[in-house]
C-alpha atoms as a PDB file:
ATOM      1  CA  UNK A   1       7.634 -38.239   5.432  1.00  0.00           C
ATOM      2  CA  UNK A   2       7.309 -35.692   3.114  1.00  0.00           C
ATOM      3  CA  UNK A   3       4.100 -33.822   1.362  1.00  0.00           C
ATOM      4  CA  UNK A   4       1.801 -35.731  -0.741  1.00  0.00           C
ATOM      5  CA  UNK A   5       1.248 -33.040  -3.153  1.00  0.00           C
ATOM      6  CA  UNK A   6       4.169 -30.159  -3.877  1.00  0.00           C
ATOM      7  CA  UNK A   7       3.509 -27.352  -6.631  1.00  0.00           C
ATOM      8  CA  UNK A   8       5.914 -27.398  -9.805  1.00  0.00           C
ATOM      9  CA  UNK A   9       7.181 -24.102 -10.219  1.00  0.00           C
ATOM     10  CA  UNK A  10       8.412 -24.612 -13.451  1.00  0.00           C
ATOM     11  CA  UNK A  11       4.948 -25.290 -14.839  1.00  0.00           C
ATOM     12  CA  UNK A  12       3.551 -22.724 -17.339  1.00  0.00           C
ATOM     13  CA  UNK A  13      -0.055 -21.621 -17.920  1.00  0.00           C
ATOM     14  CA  UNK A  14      -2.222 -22.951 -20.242  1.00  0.00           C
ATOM     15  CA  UNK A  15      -5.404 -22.133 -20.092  1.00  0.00           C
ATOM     16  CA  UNK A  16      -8.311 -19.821 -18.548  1.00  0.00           C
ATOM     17  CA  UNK A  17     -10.984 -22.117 -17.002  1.00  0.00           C
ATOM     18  CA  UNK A  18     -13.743 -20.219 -17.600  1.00  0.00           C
ATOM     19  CA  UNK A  19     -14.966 -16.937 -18.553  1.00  0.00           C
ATOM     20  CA  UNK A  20     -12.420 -13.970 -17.353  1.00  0.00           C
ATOM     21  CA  UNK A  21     -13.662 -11.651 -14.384  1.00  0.00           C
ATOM     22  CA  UNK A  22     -14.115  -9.024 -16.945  1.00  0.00           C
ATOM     23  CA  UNK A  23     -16.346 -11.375 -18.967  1.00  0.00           C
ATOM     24  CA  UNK A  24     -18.168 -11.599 -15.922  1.00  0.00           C
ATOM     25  CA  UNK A  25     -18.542  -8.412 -14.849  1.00  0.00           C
ATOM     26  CA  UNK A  26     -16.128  -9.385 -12.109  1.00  0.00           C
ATOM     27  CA  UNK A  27     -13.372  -6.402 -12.532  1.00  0.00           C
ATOM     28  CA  UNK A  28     -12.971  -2.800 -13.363  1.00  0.00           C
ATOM     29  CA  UNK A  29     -10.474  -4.018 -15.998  1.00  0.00           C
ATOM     30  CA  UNK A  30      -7.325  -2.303 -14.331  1.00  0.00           C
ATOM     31  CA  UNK A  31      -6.746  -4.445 -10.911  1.00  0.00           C
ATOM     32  CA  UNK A  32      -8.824  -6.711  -9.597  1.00  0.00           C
ATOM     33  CA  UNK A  33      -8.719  -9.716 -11.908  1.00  0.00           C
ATOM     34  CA  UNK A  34     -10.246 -13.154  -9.827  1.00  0.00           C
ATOM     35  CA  UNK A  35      -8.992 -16.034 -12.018  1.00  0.00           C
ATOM     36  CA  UNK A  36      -9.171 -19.277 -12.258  1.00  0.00           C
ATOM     37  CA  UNK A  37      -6.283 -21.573 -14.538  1.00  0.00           C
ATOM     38  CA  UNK A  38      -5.030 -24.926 -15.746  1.00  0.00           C
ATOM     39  CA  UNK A  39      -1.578 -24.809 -15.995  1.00  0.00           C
ATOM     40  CA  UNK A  40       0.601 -27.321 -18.586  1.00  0.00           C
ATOM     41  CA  UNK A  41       0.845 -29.967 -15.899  1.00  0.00           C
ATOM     42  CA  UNK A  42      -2.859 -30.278 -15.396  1.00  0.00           C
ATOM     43  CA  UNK A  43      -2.712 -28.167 -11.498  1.00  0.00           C
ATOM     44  CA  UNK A  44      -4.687 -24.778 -11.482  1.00  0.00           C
ATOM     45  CA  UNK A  45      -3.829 -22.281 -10.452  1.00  0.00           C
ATOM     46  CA  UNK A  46      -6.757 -19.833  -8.888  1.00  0.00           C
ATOM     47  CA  UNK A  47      -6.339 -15.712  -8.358  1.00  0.00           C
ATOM     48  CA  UNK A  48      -8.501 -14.478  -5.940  1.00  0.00           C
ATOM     49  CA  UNK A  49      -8.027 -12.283  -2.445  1.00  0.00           C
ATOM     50  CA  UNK A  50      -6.574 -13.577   0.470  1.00  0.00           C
ATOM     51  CA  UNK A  51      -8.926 -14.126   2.877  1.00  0.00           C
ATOM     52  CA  UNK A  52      -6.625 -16.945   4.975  1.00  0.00           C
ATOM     53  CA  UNK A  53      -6.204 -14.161   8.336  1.00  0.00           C
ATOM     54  CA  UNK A  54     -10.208 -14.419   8.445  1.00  0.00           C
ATOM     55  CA  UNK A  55     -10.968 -17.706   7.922  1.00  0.00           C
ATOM     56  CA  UNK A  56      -8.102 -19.788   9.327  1.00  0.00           C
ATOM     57  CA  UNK A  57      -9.489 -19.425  12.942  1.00  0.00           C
ATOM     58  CA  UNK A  58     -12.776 -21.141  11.895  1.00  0.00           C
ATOM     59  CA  UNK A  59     -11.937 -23.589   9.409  1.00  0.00           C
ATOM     60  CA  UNK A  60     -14.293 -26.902   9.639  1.00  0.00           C
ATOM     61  CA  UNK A  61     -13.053 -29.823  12.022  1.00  0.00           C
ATOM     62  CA  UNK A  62     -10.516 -31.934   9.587  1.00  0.00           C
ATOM     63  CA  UNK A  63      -9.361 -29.068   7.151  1.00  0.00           C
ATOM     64  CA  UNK A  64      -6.021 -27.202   7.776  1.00  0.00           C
ATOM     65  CA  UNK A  65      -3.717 -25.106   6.037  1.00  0.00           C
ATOM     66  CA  UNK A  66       0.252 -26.143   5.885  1.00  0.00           C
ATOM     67  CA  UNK A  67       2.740 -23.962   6.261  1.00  0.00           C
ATOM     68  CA  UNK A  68       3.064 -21.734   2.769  1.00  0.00           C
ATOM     69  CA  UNK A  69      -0.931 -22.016   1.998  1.00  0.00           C
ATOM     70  CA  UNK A  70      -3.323 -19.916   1.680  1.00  0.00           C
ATOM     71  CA  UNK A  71      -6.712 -19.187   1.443  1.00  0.00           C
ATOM     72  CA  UNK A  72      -8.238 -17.165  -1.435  1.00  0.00           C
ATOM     73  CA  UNK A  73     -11.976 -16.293  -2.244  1.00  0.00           C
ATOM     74  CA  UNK A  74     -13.031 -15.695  -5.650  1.00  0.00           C
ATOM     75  CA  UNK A  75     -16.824 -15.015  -6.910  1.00  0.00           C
ATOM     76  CA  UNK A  76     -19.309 -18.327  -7.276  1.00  0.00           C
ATOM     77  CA  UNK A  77     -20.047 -16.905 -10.688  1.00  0.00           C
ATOM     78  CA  UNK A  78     -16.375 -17.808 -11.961  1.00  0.00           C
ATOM     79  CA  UNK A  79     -16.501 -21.162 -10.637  1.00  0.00           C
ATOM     80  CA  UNK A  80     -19.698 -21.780 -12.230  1.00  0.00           C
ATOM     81  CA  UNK A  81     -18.456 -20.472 -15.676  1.00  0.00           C
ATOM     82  CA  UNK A  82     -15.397 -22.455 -15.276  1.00  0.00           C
ATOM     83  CA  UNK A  83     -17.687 -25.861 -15.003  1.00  0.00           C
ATOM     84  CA  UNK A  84     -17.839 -26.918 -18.573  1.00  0.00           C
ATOM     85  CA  UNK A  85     -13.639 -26.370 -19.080  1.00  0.00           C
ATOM     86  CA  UNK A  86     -13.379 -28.833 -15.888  1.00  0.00           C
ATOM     87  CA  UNK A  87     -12.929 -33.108 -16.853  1.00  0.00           C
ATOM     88  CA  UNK A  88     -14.529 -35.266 -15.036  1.00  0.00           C
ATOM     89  CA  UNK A  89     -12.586 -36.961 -12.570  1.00  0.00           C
END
């Protein structure tokens, strides 16, 4: 059987969800840009560090990561900020 989900590489970004890390006094403007994005095929796309080495040992009971994910960390503040860009389910 194969994945439920798979990422379409071909999709293109759209837009920002949210305010940018700059906005948010998030980034020195040069490298570190946490981000979060819808891309034209409604996914999103989120920029953020990879944190999977640390956390994949303790992950709660039921949550795994397949081969080719990863986990990345970005600051509460952008998720917040990206709330009102989000639809409701």
């Amino acid at each position: 059987m194969g994945r439920m989900w798979e990422p379409d590489p071909s999709a293109r970004f759209q837009r920002r969800l949210g305010k940018s890390a700059h906005e948010l006094d998030h980034s020195d403007g040069k490298d570190e840009c946490p981000d979060i994005w819808q891309l034209d095929n409604g996914d999103v796309a989120v920029i953020g560090r990879d944190l999977t080495a640390h956390y994949g040992p303790s992950l709660p009971v039921g949550v795994r990561l397949a081969e080719g994910e990863r986990l990345v960390v970005i600051p509460g503040i952008m998720l917040s900020a990206a709330k009102p860009d989000i639809p409701e389910a």
